[in-house]
PDB file of N, CA and C in Angstrom:
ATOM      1  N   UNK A   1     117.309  84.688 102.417  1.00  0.00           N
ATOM      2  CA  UNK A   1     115.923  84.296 102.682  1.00  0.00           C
ATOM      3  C   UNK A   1     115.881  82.803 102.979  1.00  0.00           C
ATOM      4  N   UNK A   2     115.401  82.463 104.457  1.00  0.00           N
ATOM      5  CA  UNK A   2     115.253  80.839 104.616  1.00  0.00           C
ATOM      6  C   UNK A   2     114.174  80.037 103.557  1.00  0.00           C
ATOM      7  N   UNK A   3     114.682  78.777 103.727  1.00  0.00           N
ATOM      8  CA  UNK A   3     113.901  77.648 102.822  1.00  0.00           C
ATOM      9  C   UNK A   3     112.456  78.313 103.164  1.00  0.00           C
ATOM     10  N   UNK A   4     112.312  78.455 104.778  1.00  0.00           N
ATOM     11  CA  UNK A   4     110.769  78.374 105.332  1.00  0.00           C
ATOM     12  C   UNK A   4     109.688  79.212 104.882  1.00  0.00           C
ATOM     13  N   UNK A   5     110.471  80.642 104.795  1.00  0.00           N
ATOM     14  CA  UNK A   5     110.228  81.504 104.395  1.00  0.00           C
ATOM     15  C   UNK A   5     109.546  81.882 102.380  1.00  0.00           C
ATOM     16  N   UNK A   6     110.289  81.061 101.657  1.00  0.00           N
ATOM     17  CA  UNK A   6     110.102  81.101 100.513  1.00  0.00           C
ATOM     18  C   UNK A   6     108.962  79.808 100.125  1.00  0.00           C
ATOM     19  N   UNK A   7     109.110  78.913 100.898  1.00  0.00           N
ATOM     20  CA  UNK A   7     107.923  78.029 100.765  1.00  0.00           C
ATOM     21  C   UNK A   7     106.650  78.925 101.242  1.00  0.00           C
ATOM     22  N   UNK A   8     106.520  79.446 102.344  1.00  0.00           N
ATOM     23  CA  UNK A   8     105.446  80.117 102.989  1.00  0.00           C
ATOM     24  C   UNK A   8     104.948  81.378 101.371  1.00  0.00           C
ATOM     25  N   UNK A   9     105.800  81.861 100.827  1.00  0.00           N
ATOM     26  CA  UNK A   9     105.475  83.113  99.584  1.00  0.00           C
ATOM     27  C   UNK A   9     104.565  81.575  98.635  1.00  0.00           C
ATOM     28  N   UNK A  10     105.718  80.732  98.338  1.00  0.00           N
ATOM     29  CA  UNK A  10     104.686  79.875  97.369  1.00  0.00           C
ATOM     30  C   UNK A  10     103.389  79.627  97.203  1.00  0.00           C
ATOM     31  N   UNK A  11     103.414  78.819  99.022  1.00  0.00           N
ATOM     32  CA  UNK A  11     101.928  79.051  99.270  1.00  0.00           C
ATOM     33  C   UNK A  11     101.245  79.911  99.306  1.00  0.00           C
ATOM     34  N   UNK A  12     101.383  81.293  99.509  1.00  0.00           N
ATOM     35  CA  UNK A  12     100.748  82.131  99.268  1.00  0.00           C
ATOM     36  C   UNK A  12     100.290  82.629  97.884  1.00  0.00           C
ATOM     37  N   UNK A  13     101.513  82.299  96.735  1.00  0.00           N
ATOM     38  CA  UNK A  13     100.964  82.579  95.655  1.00  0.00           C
ATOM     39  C   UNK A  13      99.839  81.587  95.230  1.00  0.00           C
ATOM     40  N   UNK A  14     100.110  80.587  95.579  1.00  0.00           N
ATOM     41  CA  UNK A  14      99.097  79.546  95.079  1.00  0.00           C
ATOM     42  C   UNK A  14      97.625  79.824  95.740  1.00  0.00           C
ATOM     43  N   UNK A  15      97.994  80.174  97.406  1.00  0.00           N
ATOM     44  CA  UNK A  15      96.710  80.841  97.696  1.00  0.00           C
ATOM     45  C   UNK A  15      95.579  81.858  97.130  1.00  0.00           C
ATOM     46  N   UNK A  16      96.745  82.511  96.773  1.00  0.00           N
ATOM     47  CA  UNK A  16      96.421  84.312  96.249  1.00  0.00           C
ATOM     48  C   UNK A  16      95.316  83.644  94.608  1.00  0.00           C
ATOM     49  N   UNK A  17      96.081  83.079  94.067  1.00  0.00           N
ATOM     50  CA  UNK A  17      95.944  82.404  92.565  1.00  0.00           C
ATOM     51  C   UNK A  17      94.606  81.586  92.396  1.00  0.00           C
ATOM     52  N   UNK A  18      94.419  80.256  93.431  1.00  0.00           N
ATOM     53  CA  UNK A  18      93.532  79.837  93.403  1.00  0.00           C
ATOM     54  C   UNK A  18      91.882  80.583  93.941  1.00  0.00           C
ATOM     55  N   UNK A  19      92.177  81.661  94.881  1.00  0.00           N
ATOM     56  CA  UNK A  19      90.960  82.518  94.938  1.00  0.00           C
ATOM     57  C   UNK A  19      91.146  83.758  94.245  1.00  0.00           C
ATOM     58  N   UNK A  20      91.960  83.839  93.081  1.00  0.00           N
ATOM     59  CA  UNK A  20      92.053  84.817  92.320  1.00  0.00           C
ATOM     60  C   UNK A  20      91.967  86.566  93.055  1.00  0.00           C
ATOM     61  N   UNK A  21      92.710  86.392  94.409  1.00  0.00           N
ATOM     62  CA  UNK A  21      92.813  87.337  95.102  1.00  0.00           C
ATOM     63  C   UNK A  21      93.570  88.279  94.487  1.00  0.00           C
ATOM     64  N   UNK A  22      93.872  88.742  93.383  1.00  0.00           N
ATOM     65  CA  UNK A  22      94.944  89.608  92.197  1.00  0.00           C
ATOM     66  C   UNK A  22      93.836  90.520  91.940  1.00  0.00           C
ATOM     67  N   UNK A  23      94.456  92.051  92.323  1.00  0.00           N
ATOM     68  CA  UNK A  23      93.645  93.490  91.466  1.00  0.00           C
ATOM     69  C   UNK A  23      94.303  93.488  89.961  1.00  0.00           C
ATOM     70  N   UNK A  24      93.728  94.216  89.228  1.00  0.00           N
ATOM     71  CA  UNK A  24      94.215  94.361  88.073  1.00  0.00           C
ATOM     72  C   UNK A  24      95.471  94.826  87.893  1.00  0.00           C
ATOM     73  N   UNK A  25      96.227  95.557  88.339  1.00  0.00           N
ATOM     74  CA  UNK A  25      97.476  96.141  88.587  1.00  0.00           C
ATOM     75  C   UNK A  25      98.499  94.728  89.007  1.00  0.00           C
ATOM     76  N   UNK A  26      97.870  93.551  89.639  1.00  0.00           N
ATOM     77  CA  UNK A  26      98.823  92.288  89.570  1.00  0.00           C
ATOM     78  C   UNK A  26      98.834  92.411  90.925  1.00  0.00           C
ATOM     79  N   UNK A  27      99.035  93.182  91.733  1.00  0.00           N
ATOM     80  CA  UNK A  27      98.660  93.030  93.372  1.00  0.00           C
ATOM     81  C   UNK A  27      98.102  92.750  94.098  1.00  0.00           C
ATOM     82  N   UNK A  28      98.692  91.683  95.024  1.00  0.00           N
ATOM     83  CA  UNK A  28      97.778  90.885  96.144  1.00  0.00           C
ATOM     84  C   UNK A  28      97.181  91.739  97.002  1.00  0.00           C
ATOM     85  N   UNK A  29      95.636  91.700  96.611  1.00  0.00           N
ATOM     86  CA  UNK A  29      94.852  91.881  98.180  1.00  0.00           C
ATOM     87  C   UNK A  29      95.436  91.945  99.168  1.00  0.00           C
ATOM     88  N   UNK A  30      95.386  92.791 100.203  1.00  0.00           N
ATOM     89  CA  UNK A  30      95.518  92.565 101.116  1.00  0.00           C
ATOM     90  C   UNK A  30      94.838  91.509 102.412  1.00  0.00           C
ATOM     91  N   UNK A  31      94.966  90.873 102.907  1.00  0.00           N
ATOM     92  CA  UNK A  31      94.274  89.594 103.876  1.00  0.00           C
ATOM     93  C   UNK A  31      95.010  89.421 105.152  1.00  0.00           C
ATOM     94  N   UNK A  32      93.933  89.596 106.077  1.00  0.00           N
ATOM     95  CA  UNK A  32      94.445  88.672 107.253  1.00  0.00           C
ATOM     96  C   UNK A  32      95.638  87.237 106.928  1.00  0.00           C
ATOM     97  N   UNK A  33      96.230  87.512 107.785  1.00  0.00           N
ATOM     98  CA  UNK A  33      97.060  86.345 107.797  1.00  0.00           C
ATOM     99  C   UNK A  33      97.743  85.680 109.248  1.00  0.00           C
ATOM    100  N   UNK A  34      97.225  84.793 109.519  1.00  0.00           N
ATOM    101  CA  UNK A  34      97.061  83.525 110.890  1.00  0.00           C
ATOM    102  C   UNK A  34      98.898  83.441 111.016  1.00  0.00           C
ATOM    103  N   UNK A  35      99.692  84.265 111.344  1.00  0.00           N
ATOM    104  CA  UNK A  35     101.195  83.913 111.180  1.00  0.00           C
ATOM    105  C   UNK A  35     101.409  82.888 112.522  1.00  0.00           C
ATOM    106  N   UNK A  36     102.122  82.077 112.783  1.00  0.00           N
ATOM    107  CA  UNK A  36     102.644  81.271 113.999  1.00  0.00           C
ATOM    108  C   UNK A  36     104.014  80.851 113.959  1.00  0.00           C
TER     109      UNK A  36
END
């Protein structure tokens, strides 16, 4: 797994975390995501 790649999950957890996008089961919402 590249550096780029595992930074991009971070941010996402931090994303996921700070709008408390987590179901009870611990699973991320599903969301659009702007990939480039």
């Amino acid at each position: 797994m590249g550096i780029g790649r595992m930074r991009r999950a971070q941010q996402w957890l931090l994303f996921t975390r700070q709008f408390h996008l987590v179901d009870a089961t611990g699973q991320v919402l599903p969301l659009p995501v702007n990939d480039v």
